[in-house]
Protein backbone atom coordinates (compact mmCIF):
# COMPACT_ATOMS: atom_id res chain seq x y z
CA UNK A 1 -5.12 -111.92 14.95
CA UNK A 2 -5.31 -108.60 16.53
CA UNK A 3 -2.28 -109.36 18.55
CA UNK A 4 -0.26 -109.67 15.39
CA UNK A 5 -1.48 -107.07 13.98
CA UNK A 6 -0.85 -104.97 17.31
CA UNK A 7 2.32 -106.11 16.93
CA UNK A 8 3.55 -105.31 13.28
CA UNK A 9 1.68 -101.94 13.99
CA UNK A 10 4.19 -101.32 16.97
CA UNK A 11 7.41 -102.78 14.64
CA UNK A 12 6.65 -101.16 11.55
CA UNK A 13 3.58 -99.14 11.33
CA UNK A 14 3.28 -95.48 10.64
CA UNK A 15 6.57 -95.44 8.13
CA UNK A 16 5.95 -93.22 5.17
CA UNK A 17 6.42 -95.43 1.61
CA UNK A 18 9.38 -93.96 0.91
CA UNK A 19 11.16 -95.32 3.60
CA UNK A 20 10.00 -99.20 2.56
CA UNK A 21 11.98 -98.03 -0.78
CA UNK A 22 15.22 -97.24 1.18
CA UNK A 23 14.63 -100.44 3.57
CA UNK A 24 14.32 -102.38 -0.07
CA UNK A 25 17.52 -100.99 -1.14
CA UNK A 26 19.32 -102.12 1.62
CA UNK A 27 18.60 -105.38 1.74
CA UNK A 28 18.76 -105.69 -1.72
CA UNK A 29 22.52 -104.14 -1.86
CA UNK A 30 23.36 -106.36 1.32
CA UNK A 31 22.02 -110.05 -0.06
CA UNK A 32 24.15 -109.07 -2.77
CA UNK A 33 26.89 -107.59 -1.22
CA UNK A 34 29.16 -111.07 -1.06
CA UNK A 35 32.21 -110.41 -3.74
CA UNK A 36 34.51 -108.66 -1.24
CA UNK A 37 34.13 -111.37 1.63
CA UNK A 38 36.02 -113.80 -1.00
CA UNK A 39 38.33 -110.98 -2.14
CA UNK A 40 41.75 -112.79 -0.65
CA UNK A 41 40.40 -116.20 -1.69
CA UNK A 42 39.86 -114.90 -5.30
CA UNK A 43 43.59 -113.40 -4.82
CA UNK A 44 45.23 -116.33 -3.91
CA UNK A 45 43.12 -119.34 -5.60
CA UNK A 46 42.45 -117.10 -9.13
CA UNK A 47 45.10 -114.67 -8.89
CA UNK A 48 48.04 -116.67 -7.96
CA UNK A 49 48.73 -113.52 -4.99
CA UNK A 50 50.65 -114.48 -1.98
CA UNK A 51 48.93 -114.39 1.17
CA UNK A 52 50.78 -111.21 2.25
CA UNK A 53 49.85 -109.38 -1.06
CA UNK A 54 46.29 -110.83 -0.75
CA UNK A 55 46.39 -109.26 2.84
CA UNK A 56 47.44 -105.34 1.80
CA UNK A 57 44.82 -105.49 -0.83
CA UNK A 58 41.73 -106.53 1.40
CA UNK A 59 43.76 -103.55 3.24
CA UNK A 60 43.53 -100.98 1.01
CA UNK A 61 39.55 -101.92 1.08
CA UNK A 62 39.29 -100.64 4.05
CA UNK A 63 41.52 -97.65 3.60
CA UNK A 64 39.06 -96.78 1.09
CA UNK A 65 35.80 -97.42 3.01
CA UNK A 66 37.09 -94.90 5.48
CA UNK A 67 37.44 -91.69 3.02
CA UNK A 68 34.23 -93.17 1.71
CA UNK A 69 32.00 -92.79 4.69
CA UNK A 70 33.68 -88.96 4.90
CA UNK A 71 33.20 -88.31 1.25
CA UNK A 72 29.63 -89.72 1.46
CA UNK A 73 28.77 -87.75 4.48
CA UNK A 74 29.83 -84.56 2.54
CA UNK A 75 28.12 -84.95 -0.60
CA UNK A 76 24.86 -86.25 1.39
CA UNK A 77 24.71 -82.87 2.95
CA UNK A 78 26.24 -80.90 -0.16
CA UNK A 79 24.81 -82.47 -3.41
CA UNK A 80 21.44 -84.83 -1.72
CA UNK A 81 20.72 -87.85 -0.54
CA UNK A 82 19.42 -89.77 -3.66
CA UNK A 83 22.41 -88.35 -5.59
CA UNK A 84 25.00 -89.84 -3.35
CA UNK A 85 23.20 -92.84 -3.25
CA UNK A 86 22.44 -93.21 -7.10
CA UNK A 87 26.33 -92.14 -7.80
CA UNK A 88 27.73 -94.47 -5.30
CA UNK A 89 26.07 -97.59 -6.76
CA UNK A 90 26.22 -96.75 -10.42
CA UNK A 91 29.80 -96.42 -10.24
CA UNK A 92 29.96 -99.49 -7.54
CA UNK A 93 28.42 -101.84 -10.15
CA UNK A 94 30.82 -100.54 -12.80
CA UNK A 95 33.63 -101.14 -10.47
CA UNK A 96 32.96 -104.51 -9.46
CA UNK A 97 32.51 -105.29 -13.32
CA UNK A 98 36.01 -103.92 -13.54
CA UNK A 99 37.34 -105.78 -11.09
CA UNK A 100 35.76 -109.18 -12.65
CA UNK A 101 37.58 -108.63 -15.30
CA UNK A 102 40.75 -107.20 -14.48
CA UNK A 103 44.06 -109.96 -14.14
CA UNK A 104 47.22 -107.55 -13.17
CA UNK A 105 47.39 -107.04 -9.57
CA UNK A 106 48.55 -103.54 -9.31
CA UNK A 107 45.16 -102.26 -11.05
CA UNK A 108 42.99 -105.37 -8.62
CA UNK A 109 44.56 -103.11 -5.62
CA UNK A 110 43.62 -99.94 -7.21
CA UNK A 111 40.17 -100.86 -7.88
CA UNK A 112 39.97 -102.71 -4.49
CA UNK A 113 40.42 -99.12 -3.05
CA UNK A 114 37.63 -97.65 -5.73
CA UNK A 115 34.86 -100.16 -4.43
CA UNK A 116 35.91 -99.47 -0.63
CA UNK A 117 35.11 -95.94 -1.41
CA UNK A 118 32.07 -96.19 -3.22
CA UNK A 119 30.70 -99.33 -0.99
CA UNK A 120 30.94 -96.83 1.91
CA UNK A 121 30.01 -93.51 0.93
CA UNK A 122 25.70 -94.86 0.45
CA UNK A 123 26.13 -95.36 4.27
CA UNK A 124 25.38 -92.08 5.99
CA UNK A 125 23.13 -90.98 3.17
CA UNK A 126 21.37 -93.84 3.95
CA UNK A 127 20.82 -92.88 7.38
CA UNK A 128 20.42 -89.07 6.64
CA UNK A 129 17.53 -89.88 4.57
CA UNK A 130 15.30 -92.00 6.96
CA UNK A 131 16.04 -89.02 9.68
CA UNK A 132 14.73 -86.58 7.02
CA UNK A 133 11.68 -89.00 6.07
CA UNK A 134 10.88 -90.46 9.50
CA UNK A 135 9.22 -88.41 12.42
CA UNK A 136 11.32 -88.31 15.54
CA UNK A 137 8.45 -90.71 17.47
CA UNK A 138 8.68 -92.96 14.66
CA UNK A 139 12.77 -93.45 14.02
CA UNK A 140 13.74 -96.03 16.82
CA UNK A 141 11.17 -98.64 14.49
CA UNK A 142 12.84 -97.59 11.46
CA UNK A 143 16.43 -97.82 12.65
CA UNK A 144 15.35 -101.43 14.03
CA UNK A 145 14.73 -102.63 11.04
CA UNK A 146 17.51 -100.96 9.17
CA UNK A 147 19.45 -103.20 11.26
CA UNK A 148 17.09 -105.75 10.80
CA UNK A 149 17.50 -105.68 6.73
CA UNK A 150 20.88 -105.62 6.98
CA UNK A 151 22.09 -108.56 9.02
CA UNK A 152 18.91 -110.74 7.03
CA UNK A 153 20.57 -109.41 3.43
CA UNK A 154 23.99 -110.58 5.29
CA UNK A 155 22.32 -113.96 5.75
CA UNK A 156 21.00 -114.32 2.32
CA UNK A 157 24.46 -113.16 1.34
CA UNK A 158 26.87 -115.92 3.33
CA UNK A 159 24.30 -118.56 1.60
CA UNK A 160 24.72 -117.43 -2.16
CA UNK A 161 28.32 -116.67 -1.68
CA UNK A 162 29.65 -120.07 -1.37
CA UNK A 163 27.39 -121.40 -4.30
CA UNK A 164 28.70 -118.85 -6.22
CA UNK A 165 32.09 -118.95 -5.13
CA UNK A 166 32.80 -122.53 -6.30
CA UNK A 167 31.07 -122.13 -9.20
CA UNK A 168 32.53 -119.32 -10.83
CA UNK A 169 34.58 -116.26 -8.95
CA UNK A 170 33.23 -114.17 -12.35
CA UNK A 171 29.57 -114.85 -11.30
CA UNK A 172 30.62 -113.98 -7.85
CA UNK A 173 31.78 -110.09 -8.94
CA UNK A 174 29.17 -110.07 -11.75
CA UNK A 175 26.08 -110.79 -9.78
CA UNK A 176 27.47 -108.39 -6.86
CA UNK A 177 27.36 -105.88 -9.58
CA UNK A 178 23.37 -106.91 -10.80
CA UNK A 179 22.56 -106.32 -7.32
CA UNK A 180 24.19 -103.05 -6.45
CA UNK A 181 22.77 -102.01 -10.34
CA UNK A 182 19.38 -102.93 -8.91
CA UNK A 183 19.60 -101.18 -5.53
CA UNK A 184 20.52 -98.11 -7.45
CA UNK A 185 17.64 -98.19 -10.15
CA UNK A 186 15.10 -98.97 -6.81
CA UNK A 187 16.29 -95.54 -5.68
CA UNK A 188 16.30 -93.40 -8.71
CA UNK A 189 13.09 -95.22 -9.37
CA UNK A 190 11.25 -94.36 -5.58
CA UNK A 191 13.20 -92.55 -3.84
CA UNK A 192 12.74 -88.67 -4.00
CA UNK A 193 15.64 -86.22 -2.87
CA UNK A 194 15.07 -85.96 1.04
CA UNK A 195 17.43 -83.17 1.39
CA UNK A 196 15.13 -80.57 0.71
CA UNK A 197 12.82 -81.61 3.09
CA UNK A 198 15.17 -80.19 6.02
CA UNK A 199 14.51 -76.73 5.32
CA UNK A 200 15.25 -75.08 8.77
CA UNK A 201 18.46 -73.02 8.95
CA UNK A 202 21.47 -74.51 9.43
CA UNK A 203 21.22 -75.10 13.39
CA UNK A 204 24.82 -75.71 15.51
CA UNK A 205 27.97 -74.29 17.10
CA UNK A 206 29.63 -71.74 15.07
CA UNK A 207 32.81 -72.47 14.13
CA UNK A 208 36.05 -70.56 15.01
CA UNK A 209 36.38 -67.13 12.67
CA UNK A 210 32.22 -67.51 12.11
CA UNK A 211 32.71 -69.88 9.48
CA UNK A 212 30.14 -71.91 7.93
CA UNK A 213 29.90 -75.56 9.86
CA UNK A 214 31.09 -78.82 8.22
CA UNK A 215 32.45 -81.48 8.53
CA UNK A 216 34.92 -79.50 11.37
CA UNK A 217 31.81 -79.17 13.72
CA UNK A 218 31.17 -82.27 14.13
CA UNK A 219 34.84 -83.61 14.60
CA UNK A 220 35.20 -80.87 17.58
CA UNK A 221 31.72 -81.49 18.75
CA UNK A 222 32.40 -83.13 22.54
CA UNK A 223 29.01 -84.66 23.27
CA UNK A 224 28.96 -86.11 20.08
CA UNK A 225 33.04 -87.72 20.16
CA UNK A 226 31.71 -88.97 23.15
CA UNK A 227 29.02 -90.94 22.00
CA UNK A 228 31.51 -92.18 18.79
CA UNK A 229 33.99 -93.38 21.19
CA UNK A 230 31.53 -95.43 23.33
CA UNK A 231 30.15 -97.09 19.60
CA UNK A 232 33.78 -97.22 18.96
CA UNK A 233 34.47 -99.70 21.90
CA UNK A 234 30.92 -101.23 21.08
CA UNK A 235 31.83 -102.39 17.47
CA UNK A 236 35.51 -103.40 18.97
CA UNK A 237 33.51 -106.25 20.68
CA UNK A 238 31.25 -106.66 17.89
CA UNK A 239 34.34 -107.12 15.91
CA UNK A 240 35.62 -109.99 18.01
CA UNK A 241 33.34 -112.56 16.57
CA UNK A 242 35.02 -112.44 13.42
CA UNK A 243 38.54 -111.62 14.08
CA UNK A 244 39.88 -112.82 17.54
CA UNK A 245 37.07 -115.79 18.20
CA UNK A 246 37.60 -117.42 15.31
CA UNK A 247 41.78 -118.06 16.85
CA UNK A 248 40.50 -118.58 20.24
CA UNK A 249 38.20 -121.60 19.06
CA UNK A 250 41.33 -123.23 17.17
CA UNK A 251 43.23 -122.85 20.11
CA UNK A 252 40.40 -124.90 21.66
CA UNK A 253 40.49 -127.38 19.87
CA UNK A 254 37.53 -126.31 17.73
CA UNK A 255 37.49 -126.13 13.88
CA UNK A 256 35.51 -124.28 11.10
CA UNK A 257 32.31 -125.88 11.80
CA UNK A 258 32.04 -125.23 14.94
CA UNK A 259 33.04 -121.74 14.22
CA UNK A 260 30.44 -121.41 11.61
CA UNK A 261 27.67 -122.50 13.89
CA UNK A 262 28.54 -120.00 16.45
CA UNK A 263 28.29 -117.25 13.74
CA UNK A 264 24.97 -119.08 12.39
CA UNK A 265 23.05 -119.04 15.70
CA UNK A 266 24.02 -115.08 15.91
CA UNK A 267 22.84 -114.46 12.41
CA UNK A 268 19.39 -116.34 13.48
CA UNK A 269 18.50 -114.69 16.46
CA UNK A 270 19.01 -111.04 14.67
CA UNK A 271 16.82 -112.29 11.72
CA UNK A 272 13.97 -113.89 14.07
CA UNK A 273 14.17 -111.78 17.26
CA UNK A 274 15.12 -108.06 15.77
CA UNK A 275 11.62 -107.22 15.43
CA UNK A 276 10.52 -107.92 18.79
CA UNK A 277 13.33 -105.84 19.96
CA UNK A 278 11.17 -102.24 19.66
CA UNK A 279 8.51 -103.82 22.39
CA UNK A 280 11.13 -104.39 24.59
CA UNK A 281 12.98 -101.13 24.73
CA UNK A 282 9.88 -98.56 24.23
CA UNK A 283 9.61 -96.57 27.23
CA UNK A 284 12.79 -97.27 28.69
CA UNK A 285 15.69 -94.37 28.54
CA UNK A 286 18.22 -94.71 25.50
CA UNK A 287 21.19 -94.32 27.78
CA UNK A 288 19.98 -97.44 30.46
CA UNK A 289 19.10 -99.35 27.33
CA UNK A 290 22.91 -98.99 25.88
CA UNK A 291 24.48 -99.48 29.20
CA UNK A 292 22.23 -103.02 29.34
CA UNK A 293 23.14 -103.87 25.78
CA UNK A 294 26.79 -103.17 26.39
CA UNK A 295 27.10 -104.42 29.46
CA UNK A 296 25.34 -108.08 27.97
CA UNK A 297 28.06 -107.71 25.49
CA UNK A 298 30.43 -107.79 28.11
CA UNK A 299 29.52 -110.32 29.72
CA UNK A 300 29.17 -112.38 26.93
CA UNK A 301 32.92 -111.83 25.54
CA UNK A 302 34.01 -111.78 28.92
CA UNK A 303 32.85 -115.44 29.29
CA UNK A 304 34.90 -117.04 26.74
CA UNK A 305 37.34 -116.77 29.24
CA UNK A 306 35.71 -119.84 30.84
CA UNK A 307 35.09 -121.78 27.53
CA UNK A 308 36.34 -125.09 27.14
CA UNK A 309 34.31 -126.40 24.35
CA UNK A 310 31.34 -125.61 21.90
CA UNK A 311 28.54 -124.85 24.38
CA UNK A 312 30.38 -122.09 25.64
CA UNK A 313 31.07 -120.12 23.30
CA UNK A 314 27.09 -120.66 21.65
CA UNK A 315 25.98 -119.36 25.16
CA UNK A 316 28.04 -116.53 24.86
CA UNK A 317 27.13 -115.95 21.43
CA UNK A 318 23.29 -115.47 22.35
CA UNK A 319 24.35 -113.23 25.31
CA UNK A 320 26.33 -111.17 23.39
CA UNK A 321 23.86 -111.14 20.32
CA UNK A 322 21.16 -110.24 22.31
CA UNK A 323 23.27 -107.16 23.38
CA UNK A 324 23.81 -106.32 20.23
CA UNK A 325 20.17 -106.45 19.50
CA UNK A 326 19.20 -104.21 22.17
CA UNK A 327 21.95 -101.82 20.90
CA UNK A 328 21.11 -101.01 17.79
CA UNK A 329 17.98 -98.75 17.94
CA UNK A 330 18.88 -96.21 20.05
CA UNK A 331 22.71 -96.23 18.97
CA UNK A 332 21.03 -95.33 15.31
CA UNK A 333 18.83 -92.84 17.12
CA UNK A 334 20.98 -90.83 19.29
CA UNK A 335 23.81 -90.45 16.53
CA UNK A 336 20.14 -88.97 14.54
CA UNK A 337 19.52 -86.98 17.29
CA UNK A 338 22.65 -84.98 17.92
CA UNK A 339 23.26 -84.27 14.66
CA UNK A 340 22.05 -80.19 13.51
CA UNK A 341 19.81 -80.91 10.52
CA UNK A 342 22.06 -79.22 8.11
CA UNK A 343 24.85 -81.43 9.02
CA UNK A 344 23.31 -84.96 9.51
CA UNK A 345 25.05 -86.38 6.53
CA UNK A 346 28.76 -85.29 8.12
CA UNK A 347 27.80 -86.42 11.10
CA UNK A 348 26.96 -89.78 10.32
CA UNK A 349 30.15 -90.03 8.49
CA UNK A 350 31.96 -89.58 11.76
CA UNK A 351 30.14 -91.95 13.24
CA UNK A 352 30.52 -94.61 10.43
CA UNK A 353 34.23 -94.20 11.00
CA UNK A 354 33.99 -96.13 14.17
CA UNK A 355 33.61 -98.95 12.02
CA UNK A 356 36.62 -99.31 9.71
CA UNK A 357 38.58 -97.95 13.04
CA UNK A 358 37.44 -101.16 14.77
CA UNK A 359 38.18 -103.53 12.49
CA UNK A 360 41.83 -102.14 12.39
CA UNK A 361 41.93 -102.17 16.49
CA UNK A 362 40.22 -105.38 16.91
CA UNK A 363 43.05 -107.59 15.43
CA UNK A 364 45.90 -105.91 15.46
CA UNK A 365 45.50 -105.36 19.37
CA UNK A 366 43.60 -107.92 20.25
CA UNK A 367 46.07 -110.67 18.20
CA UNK A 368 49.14 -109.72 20.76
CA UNK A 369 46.44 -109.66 23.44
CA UNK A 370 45.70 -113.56 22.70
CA UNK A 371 48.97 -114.46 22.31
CA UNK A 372 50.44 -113.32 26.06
CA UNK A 373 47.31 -113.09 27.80
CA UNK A 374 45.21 -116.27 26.82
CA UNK A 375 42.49 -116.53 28.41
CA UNK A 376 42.97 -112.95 29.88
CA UNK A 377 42.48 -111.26 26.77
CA UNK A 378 38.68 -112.01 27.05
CA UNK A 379 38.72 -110.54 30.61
CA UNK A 380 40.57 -107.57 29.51
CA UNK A 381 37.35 -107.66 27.06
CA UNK A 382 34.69 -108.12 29.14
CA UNK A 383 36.27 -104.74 31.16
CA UNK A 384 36.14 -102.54 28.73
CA UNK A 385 32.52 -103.59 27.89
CA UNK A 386 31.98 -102.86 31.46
CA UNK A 387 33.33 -99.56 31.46
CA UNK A 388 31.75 -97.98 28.65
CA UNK A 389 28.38 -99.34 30.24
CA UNK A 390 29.19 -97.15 32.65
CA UNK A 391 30.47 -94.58 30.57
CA UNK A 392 26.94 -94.70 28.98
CA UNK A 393 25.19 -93.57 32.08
CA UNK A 394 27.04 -91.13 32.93
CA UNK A 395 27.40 -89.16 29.25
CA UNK A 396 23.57 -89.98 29.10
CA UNK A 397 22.12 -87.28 31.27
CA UNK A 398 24.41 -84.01 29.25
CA UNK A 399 23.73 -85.71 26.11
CA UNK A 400 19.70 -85.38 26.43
CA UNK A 401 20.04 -82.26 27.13
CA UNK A 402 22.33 -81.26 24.29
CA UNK A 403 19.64 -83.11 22.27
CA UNK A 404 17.02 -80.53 24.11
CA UNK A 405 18.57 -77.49 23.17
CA UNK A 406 19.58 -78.56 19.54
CA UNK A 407 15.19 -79.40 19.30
CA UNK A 408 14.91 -76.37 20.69
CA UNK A 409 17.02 -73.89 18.03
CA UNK A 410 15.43 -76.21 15.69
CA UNK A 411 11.93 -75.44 16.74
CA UNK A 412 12.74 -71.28 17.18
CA UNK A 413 14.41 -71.32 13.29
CA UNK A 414 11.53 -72.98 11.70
CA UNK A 415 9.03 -70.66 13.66
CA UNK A 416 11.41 -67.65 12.31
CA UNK A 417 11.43 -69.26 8.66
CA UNK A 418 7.84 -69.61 8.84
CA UNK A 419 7.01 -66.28 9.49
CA UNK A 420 9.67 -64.54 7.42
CA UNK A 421 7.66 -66.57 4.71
CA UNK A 422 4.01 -65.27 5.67
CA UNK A 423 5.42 -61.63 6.63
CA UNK A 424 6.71 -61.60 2.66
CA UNK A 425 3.20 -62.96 1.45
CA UNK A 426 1.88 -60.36 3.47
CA UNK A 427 3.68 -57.47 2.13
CA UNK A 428 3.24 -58.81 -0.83
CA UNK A 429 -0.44 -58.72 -0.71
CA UNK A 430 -0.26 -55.00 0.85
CA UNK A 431 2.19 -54.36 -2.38
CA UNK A 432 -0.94 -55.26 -4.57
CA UNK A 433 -3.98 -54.43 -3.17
CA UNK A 434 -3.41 -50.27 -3.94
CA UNK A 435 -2.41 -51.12 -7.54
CA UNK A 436 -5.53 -53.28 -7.90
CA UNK A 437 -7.68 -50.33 -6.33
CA UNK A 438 -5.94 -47.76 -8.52
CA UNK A 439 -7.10 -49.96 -11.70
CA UNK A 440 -10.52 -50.34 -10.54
CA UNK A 441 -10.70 -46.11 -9.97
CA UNK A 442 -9.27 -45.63 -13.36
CA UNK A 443 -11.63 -48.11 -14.78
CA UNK A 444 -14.82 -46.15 -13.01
């Protein structure tokens, strides 16, 4: 008994309540997050849209998630966390009503592009607000099970999609919208404004002409592109499972099934093993632990080179998921870390763009890759996994130390707020005291 509860004390102990309220919201969003994964099917089965037109819609999704994760990064750092948050889902849920409703095409796109926004602007608020509630010593727990919440409200998700889906594509939008409703009352219920919290000076490179930073510092902030461009290549082979693997398999002989298994067993490992993953990695450098996770990745991709039937490619799932496991912690954590405390919300907006970029790169490259390479495509893969291992260690050492030096401003403009505040009280006090000693003379 005391090993368990040694162990949840390790996982998830020490986490202010607040934070619980923001894990809630996530997983509630996500388990109800399943109306846009049957967006072409509801196109072409409901809709009567060719595959083509069902195709530039689901496009203009994702041309809309990737202003959204800018636009939410702004207004995290401009208007609050909860506000961006609250906003984003109110008008989500209203959307996706919308959208249930709607039958002309032109105004399905349109709105198509309205949810992408809004479905991806809660992101970087999201993370913005645990780094503002969550003590440095503290975050690698609480970005573990961020990631933990989300793939297990995925899971939930895939399992009430298909019930729903054959039962009614209206139930499908409307109880997408219930859920994103709920998430957003949870928050406006719970959740206070974290913004405020960060009340050091902006802290970061000025930018050119001594303007105030933005969204420009962090897009012409080295270290930090750096870092983005290894996650970058990181969610590229992420994005393999369900973009390039799925053609491999046919080519293999293998159908949906055995396609859906492969994703299953992924989905199962995260929900059982992501808690253990903290134990694991505690201790150990953030840049060895990313080269190790990336380089499992790697070598996990890189195997389907070899694969010939089903047992393959479930091998190489649990390699590769077990990567991805080991990943996510201190890939949350470092993009925390570099980012000045007036800027996290931008910052985390560049990051999230990796995303939408990768699911753009993965198929569109790695299709023609498949095609004239074959089997080589997964070597060409496994490389580039490889490489950005290696690129890991090496941007590892200058990145701790940028993180150094930002603690370090951090640390001197708090000191300097803190005793601009007391020397004020102080004068203040000095202000009164010969007004309160001229009353009491009068008085005598």
């Amino acid at each position: 008994m005391r090993g368990l509860q040694r162990w949840w004390q390790e996982t998830a102990g020490g986490l202010p309540a607040t934070f619980w309220y923001l894990w809630a919201g996530i997983l509630i969003n996500r388990a109800g997050a399943f109306a846009m994964l049957f967006l072409s099917l509801y196109l072409t089965d409901a809709r009567g849209a060719s595959e083509a037109l069902a195709g530039t819609v689901v496009g203009a999704y994702g041309a809309g998630g990737a202003v959204g994760v800018l636009l939410g990064g702004v207004l995290a750092d401009r208007w609050g966390r909860r506000a961006t948050l609250v906003t984003a889902h109110l008008i989500a849920g209203g959307l996706m009503v919308a959208l249930a409703l709607s039958r002309h095409l032109v105004l399905i796109a349109a709105l198509a592009a309205l949810v992408g926004v809004v479905h991806s602007m809660p992101g970087p608020a999201f993370v913005a607000a645990i780094v503002d509630l969550v003590p440095e010593q503290r975050r690698s727990r609480a970005f573990n099970l961020q990631f933990w919440a989300f793939n297990l409200g995925m899971a939930v998700a895939s399992l009430l999609a298909g019930v729903l889906a054959e039962a009614s594509f209206l139930a499908l939008f409307l109880v997408d919208a219930a859920a994103t409703l709920a998430t957003a009352i949870v928050i406006a219920w719970k959740v206070p404004e974290t913004l405020g919290r960060a009340t050091t000076p902006p802290v970061g490179r000025a930018e050119a002409g001594g303007r105030r930073p933005g969204l420009r510092t962090a897009l012409t902030d080295r270290i930090f592109l750096t870092f983005v461009a290894l996650t970058f290549v990181l969610a590229v082979l992420t994005m393999q499972t369900s973009t390039i693997m799925p053609l491999a398999m046919r080519a293999d002989g293998l159908g949906p099934s055995s396609y859906g298994l492969v994703v299953a067993l992924g989905g199962a490992l995260i929900v059982l093993g992501q808690l253990f993953v903290p134990r694991l990695i505690d201790g150990h450098r953030k840049d060895v632990v990313l080269a190790a996770s990336t380089a499992l990745m790697a070598l996990g991709f890189g195997a389907l080179a070899l694969a010939n039937g089903l047992a393959v490619y479930l091998v190489a799932a649990v390699v590769w998921t077990v990567g991805s496991m080991l990943a996510a912690p201190p890939n949350a954590q470092i993009n925390a870390d570099l980012a000045p405390p007036a800027l996290r919300g931008r910052y985390q907006s560049v990051f999230y763009l990796t995303f939408p970029a990768a699911s753009f790169v993965a198929p569109t490259l790695g299709g023609v890759s498949l095609q004239y390479l074959g089997a080589g495509h997964w070597l060409i893969v496994g490389a580039l996994g490889l490489l950005a291992a290696g690129a890991h260690l090496l941007a590892g050492p200058p990145r701790e130390r940028r993180v150094a030096a930002l603690r370090r401003a951090t640390d001197a403009a708090t000191s300097r707020a803190v005793s601009t505040v007391g020397a004020g009280r102080s004068t203040e006090g000095r202000t009164a005291d010969p007004a309160a000693a001229g009353e009491r003379s009068s008085a005598s």
